[in-house]
C-alpha atoms as a PDB file:
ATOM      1  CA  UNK A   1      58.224-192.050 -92.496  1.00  0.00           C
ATOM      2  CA  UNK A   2      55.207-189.483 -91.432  1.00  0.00           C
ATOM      3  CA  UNK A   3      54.489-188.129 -88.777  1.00  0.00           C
ATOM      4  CA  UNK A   4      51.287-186.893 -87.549  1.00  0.00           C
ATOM      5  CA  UNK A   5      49.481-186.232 -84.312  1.00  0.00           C
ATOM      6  CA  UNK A   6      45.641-186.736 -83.946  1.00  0.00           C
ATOM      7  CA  UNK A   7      43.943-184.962 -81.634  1.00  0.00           C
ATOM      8  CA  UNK A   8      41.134-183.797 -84.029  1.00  0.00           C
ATOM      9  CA  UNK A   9      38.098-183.501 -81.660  1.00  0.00           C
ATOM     10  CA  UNK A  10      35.558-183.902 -84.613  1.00  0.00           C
ATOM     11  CA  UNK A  11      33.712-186.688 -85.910  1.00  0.00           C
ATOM     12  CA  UNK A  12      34.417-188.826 -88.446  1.00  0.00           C
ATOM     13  CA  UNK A  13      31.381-186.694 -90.577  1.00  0.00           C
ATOM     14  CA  UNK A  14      33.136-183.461 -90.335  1.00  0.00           C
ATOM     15  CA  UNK A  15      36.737-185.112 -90.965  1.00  0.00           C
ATOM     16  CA  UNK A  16      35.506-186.453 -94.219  1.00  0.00           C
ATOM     17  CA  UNK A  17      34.317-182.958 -95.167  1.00  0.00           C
ATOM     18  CA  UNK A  18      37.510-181.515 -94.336  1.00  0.00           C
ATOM     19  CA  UNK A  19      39.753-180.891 -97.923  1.00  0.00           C
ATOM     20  CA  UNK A  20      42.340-183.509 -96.929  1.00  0.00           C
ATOM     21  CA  UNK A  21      43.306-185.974 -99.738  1.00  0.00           C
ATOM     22  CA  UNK A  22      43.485-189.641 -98.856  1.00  0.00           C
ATOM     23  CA  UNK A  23      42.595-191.858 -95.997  1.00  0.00           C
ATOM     24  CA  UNK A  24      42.163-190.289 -92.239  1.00  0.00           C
ATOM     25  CA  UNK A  25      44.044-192.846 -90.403  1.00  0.00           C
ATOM     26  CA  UNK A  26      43.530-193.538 -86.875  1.00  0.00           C
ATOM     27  CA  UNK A  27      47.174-194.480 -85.991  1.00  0.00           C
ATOM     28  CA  UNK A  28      49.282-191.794 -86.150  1.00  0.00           C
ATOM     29  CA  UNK A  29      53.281-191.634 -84.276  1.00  0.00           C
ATOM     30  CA  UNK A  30      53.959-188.693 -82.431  1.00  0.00           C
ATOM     31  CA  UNK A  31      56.445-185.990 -82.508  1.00  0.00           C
ATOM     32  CA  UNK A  32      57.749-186.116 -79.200  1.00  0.00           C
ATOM     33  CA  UNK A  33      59.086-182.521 -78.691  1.00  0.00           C
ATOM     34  CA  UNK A  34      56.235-180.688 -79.795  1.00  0.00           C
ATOM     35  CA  UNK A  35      58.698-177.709 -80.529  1.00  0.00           C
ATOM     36  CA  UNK A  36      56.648-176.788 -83.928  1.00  0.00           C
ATOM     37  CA  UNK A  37      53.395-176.644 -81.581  1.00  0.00           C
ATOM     38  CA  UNK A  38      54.384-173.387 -79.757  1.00  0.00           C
ATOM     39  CA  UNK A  39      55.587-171.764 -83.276  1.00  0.00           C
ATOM     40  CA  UNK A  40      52.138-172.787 -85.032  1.00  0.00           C
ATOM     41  CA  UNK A  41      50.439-171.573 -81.783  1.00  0.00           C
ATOM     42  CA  UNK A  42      52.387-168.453 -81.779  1.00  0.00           C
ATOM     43  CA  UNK A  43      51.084-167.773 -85.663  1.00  0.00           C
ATOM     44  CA  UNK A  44      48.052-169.324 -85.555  1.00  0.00           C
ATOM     45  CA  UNK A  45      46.363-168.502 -81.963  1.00  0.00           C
ATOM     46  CA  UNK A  46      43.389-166.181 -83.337  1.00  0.00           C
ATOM     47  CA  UNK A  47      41.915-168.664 -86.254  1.00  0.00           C
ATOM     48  CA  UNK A  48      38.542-169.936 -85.530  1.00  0.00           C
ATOM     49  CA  UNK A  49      39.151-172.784 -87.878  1.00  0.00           C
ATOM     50  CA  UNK A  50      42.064-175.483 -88.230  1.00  0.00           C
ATOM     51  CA  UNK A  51      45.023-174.241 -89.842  1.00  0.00           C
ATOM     52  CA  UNK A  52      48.677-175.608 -90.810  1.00  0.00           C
ATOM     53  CA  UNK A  53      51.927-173.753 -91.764  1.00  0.00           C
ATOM     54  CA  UNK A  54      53.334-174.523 -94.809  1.00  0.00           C
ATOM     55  CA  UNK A  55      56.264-173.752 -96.945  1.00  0.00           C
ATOM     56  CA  UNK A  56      58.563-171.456 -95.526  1.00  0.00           C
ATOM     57  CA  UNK A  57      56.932-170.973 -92.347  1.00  0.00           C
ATOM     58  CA  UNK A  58      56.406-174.743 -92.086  1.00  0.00           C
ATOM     59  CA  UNK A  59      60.115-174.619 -91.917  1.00  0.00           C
ATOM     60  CA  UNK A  60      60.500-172.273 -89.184  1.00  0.00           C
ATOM     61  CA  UNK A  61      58.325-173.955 -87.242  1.00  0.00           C
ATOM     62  CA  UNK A  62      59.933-177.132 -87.776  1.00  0.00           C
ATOM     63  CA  UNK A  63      63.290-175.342 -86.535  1.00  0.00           C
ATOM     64  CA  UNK A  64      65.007-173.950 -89.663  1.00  0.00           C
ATOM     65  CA  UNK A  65      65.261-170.907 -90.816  1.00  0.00           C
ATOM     66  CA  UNK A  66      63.599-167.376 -89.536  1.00  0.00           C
ATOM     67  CA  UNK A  67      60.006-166.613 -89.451  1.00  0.00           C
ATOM     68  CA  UNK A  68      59.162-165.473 -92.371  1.00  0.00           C
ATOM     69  CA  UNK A  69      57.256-161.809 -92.196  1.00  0.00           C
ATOM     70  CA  UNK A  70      53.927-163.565 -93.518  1.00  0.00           C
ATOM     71  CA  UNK A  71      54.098-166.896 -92.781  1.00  0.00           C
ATOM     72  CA  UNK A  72      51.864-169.133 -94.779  1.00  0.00           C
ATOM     73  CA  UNK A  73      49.255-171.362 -93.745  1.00  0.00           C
ATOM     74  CA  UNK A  74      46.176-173.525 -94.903  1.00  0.00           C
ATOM     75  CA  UNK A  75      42.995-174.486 -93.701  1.00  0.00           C
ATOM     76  CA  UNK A  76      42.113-177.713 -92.856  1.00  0.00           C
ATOM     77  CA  UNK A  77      38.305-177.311 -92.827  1.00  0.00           C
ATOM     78  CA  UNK A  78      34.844-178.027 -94.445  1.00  0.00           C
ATOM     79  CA  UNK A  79      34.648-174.747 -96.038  1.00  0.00           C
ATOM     80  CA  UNK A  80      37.270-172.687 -98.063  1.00  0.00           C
ATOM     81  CA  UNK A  81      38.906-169.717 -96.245  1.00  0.00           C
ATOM     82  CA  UNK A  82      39.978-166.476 -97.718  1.00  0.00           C
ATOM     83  CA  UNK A  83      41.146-164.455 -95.087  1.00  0.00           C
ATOM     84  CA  UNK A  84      42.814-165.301 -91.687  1.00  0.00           C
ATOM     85  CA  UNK A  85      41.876-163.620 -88.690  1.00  0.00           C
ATOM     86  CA  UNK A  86      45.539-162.827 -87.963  1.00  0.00           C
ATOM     87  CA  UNK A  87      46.271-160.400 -90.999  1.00  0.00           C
ATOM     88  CA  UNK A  88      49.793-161.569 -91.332  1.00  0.00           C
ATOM     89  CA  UNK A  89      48.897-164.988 -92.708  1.00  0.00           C
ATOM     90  CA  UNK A  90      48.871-165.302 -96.333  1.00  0.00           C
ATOM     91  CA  UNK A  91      46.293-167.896 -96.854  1.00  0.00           C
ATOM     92  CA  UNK A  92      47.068-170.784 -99.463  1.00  0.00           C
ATOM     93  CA  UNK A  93      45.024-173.502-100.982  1.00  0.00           C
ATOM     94  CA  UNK A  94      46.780-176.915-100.437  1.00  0.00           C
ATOM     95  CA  UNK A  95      45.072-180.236-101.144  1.00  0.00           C
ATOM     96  CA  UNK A  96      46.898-182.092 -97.799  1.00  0.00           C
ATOM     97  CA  UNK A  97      46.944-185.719 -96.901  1.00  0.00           C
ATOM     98  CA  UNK A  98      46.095-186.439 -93.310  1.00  0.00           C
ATOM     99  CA  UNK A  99      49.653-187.675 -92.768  1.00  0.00           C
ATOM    100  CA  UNK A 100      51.247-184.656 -94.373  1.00  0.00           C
ATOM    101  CA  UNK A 101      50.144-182.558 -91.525  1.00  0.00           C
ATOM    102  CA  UNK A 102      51.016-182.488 -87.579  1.00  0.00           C
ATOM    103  CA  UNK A 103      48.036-180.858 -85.666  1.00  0.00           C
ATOM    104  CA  UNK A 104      47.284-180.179 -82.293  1.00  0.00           C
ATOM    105  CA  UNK A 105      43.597-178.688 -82.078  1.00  0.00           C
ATOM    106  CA  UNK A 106      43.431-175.930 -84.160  1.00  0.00           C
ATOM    107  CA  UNK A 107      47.219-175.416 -84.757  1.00  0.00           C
ATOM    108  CA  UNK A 108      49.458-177.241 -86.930  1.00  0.00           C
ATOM    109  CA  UNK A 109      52.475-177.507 -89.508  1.00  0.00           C
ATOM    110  CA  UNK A 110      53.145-179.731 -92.430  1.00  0.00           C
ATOM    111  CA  UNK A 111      55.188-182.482 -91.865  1.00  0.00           C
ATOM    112  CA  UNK A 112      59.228-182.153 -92.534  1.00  0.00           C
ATOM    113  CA  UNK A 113      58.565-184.736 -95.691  1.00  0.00           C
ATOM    114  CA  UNK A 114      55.476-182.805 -97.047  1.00  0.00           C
ATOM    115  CA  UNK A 115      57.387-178.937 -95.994  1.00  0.00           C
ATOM    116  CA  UNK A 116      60.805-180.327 -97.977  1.00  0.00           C
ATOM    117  CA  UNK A 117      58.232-181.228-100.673  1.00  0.00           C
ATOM    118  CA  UNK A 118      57.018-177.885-101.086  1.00  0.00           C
ATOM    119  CA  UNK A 119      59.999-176.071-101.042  1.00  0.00           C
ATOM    120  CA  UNK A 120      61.466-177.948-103.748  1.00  0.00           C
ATOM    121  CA  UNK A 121      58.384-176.768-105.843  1.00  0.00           C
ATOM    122  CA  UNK A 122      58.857-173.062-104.936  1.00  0.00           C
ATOM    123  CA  UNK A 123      59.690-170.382-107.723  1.00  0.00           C
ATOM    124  CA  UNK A 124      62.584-170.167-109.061  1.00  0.00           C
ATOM    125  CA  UNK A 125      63.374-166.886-107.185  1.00  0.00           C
ATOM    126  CA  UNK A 126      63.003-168.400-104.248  1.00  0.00           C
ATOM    127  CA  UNK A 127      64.868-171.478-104.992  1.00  0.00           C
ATOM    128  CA  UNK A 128      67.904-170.094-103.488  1.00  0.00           C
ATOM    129  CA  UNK A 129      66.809-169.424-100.434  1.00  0.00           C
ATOM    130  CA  UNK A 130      64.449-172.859-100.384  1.00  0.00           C
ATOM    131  CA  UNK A 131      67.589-174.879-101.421  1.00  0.00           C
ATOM    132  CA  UNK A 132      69.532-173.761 -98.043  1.00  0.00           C
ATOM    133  CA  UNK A 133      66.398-174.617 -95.949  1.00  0.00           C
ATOM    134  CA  UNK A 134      65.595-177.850 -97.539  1.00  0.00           C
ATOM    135  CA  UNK A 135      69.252-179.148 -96.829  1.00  0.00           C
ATOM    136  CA  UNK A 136      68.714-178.153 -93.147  1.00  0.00           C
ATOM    137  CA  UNK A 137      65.553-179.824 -92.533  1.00  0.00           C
ATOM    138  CA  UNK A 138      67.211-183.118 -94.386  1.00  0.00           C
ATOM    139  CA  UNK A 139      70.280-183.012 -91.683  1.00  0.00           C
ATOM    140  CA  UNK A 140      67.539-182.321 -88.529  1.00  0.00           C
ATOM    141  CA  UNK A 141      65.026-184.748 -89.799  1.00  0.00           C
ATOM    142  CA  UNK A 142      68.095-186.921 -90.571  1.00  0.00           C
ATOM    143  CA  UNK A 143      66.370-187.802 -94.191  1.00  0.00           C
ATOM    144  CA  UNK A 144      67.820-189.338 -97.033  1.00  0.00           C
ATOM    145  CA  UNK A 145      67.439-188.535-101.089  1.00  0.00           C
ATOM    146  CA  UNK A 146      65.616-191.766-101.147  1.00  0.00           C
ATOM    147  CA  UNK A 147      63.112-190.715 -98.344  1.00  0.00           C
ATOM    148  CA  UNK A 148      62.069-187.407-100.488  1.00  0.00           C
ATOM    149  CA  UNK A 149      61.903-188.581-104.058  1.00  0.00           C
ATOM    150  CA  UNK A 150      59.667-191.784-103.079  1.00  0.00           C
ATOM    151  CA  UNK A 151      57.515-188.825-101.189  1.00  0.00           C
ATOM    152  CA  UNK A 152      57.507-186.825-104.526  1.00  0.00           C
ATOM    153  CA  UNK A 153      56.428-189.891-106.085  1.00  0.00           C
ATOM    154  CA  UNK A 154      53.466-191.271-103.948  1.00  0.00           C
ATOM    155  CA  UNK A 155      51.949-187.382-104.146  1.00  0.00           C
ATOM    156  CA  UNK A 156      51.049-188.594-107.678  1.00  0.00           C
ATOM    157  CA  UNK A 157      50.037-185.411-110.044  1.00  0.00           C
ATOM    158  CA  UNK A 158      51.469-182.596-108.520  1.00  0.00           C
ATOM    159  CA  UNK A 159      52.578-179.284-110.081  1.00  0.00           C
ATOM    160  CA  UNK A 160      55.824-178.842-110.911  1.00  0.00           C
ATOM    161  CA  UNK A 161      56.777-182.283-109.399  1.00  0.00           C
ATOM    162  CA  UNK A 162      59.518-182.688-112.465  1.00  0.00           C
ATOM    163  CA  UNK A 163      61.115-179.470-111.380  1.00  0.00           C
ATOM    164  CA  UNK A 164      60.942-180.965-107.896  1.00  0.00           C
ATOM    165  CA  UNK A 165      62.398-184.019-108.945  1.00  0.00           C
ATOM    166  CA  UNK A 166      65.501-182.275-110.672  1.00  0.00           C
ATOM    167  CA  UNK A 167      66.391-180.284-107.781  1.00  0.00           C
ATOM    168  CA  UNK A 168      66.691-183.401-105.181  1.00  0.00           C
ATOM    169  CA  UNK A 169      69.828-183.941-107.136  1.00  0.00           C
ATOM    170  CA  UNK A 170      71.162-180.209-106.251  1.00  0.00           C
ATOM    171  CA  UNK A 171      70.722-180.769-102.189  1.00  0.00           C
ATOM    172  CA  UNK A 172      73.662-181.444-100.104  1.00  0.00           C
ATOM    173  CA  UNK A 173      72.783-184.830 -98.169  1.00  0.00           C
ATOM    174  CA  UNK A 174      75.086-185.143 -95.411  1.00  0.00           C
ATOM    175  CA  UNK A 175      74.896-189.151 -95.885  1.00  0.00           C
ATOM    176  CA  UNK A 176      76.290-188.590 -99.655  1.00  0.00           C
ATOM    177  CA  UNK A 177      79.674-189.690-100.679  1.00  0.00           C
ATOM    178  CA  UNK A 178      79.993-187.854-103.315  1.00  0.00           C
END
């Protein structure tokens, strides 16, 4: 399942416009403890525009791992942003589904589904250190094998998505009886 919160005060003109792929739904559950909100705020306070963590710092926010020393992030606006205001994000271009992200104004992080999604993309010299994450945020987000491969699938075209694929198989699942 997704998660999202909307609390987007724009209207439905300059949501269209933003670069998210798929349908802006109005319905949207709510992460109740709001934990990844401070860590996104904490990152993301000086950005004039609406910006989500992603990858590795998506998972710190999220509660696993460390903060990375330049988190990640991408902008969820009309226009295409190069630089951050805070000169320790690295600034990625991400195509995101409105349910991929959770937001909260101008601060947000990529959902557990979408942040497990990425990882399992990363380089291979990061896949050691993605692997160990990815397993954590299975066991807090108390997510199956099932849950991320029909993710992986529903993205449709997505780089690397065979490599992604392949290296479901190499997570630890704590519901496996293997």
């Amino acid at each position: 399942m997704e998660l999202a919160v909307n609390t987007f005060d724009y209207s439905p003109a300059e949501l269209s416009s933003f670069r998210l792929d798929g349908e802006i739904l109005s319905d949207f559950l709510v992460d109740s403890s709001l934990s990844w909100l401070e860590k996104s705020q904490s990152v993301l306070a000086q950005e004039t525009v609406p910006m989500v963590l992603t990858s590795f710092a998506a998972s710190w926010a999220l509660g696993v791992g460390k903060k990375p020393h330049r988190p990640t992030a991408t902008a969820v606006a009309p226009r295409r942003l190069r630089e951050a205001q805070n000169g320790e994000i690295c600034i990625e271009e991400r195509t995101l589904a409105s349910h991929h992200i959770w937001i909260e104004g101008h601060c947000g992080v990529t959902t557990p589904l979408r942040t497990i999604s990425d990882l399992l993309r990363c380089p291979v010299e990061n896949w050691f250190r993605s692997k160990r994450l990815v397993s954590e945020l299975i066991t807090v987000y108390q997510l199956s094998l099932e849950d991320i491969e029909i993710f992986i699938h529903e993205r449709g075209i997505i780089p690397h998505k065979q490599v992604a694929l392949s290296r479901t198989r190499e997570i630890f699942y704590p519901s496996d009886t293997r």
